[in-house]
N, C-alpha and C. Protein backbone atom coordinates (compact mmCIF):
# COMPACT_ATOMS: atom_id res chain seq x y z
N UNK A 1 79.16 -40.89 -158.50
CA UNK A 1 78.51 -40.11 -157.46
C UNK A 1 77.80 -41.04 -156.46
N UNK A 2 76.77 -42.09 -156.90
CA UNK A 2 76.44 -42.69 -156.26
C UNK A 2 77.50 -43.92 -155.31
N UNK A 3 78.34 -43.71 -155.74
CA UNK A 3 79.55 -44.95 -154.92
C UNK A 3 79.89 -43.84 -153.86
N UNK A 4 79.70 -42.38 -154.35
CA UNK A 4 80.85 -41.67 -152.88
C UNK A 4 79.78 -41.19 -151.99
N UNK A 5 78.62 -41.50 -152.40
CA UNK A 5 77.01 -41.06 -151.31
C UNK A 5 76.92 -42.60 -150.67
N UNK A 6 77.51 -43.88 -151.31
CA UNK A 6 76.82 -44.66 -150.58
C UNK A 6 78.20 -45.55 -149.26
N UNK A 7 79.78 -44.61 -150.15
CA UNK A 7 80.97 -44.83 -148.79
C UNK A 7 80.42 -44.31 -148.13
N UNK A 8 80.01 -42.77 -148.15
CA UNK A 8 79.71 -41.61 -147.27
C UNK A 8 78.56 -42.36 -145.93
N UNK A 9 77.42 -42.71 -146.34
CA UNK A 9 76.55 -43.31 -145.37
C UNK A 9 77.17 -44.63 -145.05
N UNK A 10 77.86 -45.41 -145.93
CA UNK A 10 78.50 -46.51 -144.93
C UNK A 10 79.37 -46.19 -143.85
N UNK A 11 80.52 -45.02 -143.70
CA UNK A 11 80.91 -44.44 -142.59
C UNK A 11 80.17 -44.22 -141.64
N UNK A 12 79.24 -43.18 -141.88
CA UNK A 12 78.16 -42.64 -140.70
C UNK A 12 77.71 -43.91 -140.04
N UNK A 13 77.03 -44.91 -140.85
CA UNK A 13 76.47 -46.13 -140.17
C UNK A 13 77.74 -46.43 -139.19
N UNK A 14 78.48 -46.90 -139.58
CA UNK A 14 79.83 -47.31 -138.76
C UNK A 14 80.13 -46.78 -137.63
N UNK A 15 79.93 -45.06 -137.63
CA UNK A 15 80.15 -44.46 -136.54
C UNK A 15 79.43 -44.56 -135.56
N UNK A 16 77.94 -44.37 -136.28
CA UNK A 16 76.63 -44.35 -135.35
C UNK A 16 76.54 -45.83 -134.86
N UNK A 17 76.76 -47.08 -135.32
CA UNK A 17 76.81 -48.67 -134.72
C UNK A 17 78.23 -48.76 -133.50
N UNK A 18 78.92 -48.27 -133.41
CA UNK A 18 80.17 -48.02 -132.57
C UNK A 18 79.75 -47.59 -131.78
N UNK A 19 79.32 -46.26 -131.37
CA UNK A 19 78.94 -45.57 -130.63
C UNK A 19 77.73 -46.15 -129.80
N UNK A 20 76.62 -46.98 -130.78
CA UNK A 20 76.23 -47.40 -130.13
C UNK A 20 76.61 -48.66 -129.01
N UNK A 21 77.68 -49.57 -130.13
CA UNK A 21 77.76 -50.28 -129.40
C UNK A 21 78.71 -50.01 -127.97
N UNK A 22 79.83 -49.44 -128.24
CA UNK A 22 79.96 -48.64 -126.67
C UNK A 22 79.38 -48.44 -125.49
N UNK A 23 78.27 -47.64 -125.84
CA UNK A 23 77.48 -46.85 -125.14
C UNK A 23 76.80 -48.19 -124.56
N UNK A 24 75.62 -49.74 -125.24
CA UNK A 24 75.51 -50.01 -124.85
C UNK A 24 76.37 -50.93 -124.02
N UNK A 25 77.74 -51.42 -123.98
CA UNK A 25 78.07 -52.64 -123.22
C UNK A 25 79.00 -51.53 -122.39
N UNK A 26 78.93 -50.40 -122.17
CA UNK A 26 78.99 -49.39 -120.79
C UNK A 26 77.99 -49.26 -119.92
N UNK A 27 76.74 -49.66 -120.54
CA UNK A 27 76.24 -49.26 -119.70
C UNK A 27 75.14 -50.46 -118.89
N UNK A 28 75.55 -51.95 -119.87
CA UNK A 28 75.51 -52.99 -118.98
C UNK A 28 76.18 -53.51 -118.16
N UNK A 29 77.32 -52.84 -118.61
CA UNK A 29 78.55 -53.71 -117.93
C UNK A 29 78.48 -52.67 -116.47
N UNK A 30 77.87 -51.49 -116.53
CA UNK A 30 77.82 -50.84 -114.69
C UNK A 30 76.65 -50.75 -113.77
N UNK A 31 75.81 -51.54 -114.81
CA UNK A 31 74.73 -52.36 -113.94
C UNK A 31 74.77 -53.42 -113.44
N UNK A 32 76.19 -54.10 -113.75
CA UNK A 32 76.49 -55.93 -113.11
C UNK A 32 77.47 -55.64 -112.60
N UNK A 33 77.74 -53.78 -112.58
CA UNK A 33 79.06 -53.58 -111.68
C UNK A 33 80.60 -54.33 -111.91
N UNK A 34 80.46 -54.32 -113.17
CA UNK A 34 81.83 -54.29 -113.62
C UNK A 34 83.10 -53.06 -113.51
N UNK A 35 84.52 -53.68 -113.39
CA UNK A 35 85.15 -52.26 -113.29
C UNK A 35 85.26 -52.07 -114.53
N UNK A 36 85.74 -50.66 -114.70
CA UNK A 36 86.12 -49.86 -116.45
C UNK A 36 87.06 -50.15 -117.08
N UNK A 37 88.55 -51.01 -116.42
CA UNK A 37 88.93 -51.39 -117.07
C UNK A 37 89.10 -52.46 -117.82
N UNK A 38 87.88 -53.61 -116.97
CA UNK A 38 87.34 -54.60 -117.56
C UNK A 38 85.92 -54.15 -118.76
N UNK A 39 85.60 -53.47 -118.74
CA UNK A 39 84.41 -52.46 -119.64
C UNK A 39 85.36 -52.63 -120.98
N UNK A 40 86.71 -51.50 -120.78
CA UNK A 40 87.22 -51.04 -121.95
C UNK A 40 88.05 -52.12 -122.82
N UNK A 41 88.51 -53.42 -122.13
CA UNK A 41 89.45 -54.32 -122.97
C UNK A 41 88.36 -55.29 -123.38
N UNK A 42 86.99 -55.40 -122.78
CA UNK A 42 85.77 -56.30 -123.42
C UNK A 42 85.61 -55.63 -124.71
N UNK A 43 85.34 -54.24 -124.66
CA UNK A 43 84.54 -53.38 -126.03
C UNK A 43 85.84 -53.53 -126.89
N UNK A 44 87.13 -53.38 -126.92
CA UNK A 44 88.13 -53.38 -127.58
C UNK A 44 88.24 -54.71 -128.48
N UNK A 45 88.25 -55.62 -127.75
CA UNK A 45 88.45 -57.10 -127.92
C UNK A 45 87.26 -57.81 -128.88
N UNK A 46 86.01 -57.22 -128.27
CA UNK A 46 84.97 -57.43 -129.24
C UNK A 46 84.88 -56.48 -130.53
N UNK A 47 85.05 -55.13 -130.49
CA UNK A 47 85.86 -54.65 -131.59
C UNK A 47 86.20 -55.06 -132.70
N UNK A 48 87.62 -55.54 -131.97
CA UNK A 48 88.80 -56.10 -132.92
C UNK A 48 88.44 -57.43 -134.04
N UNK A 49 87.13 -57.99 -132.73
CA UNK A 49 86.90 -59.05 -133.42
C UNK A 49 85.76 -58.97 -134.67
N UNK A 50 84.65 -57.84 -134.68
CA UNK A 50 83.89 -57.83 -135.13
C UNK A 50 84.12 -58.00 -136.26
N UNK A 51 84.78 -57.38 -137.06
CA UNK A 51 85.16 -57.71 -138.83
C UNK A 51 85.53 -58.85 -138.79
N UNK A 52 86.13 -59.51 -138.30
CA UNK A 52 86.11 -60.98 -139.04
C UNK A 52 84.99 -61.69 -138.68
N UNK A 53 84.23 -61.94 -137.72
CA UNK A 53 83.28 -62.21 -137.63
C UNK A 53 81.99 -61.82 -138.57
N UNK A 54 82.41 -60.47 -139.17
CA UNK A 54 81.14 -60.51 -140.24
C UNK A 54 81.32 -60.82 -141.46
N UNK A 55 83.05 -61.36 -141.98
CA UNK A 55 83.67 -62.29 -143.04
C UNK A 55 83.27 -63.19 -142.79
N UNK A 56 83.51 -63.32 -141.80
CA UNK A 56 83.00 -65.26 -141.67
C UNK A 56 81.91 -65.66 -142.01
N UNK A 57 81.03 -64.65 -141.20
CA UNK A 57 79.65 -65.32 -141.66
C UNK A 57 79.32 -64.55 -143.04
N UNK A 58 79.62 -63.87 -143.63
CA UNK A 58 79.04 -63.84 -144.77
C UNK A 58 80.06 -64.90 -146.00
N UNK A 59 81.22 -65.32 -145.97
CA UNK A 59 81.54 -66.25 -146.67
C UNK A 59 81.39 -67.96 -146.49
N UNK A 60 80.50 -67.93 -145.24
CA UNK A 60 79.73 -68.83 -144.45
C UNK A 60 78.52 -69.27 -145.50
N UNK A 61 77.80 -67.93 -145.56
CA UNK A 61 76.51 -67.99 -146.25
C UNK A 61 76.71 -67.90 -147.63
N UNK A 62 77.94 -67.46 -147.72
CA UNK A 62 77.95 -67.65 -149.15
C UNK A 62 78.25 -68.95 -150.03
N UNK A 63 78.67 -70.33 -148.81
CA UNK A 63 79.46 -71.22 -148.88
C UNK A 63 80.57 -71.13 -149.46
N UNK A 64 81.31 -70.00 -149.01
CA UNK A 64 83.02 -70.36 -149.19
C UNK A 64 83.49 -70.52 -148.17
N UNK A 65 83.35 -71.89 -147.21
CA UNK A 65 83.84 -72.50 -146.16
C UNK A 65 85.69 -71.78 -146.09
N UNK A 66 86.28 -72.15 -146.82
CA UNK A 66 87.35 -71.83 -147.10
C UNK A 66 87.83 -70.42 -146.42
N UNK A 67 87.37 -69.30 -146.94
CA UNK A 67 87.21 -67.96 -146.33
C UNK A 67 87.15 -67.73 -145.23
N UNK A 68 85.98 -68.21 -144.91
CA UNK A 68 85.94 -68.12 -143.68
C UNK A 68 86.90 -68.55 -142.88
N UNK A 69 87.39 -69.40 -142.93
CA UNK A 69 88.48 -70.65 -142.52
C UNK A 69 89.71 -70.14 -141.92
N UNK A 70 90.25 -69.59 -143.42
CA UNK A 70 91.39 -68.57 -143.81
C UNK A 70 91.11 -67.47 -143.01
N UNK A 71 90.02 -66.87 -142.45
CA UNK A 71 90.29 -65.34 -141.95
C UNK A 71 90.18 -65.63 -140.47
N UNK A 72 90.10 -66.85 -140.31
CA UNK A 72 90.15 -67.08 -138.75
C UNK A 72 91.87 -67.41 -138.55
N UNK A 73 91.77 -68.19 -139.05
CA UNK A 73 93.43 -68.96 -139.00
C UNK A 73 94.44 -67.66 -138.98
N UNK A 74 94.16 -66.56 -140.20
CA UNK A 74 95.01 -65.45 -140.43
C UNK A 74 94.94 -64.72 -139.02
N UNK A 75 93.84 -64.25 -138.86
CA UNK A 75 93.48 -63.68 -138.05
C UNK A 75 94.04 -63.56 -136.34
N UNK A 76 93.77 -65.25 -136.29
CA UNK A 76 94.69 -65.79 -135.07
C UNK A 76 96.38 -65.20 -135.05
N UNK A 77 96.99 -66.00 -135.99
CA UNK A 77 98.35 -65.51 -136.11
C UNK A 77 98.59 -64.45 -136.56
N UNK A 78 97.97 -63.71 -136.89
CA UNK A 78 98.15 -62.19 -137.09
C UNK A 78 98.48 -61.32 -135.52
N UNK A 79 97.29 -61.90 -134.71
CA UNK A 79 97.10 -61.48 -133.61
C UNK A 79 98.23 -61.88 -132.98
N UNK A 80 98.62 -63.23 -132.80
CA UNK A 80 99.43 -63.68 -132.03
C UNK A 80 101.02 -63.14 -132.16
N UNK A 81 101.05 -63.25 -133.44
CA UNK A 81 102.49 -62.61 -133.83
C UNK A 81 102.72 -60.95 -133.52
N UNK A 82 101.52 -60.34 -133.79
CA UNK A 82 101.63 -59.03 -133.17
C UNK A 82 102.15 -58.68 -131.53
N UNK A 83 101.69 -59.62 -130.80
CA UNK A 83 101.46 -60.06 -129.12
C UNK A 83 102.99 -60.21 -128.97
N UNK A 84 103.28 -61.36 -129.70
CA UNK A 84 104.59 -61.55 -129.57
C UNK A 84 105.76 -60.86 -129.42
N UNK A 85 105.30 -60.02 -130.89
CA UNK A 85 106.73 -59.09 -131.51
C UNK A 85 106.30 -57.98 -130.40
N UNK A 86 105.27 -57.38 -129.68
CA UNK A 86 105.54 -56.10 -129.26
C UNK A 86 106.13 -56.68 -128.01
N UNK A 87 105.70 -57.93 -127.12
CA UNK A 87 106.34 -58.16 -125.82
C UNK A 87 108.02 -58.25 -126.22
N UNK A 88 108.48 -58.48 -127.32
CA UNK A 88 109.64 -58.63 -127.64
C UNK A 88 110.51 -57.50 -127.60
N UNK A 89 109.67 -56.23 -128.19
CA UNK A 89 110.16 -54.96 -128.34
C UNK A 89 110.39 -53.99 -126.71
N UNK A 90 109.69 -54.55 -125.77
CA UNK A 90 109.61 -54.15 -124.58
C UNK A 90 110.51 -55.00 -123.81
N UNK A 91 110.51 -56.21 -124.03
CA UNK A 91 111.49 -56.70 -123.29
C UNK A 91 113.10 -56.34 -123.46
């Protein structure tokens, strides 16, 4: 019980930190007068990146250099190969 009360509030957090973060880099980004579609591929991109970034540093602090290491490296070519194969599929 207590594992499906404490997924349950780890979602909500998730939702409610998203939302926030959205909300805020919308609403800096149209005070320095940025356009929206530079708004929406920043929040995306930072996004995408956020989970590994909070692997990293917590297998950082945990000193498993290694981990961290690995989820960048993966991460990269994960990305890249994705990039790849879809320009491939369009071309």
């Amino acid at each position: 019980m207590a594992i499906a009360i404490g997924f349950g509030l780890g979602i909500l957090a998730l939702i409610v930190g998203a939302d926030w973060l959205v909300n805020g880099a919308v609403s800096l980004a149209r005070r320095l007068q940025i356009s929206s579609v530079v708004i929406g591929l920043t929040v995306v991109a930072f996004g995408t990146s956020a989970p590994e970034l909070a692997v990293s540093m917590q297998a950082a602090a945990n000193g498993s250099s290694d981990i961290a290491i690995g989820n960048i490296v993966g991460s990269n070519i994960q990305n890249l190969m994705l990039v790849l194969g879809l320009s491939a599929l369009f071309v």
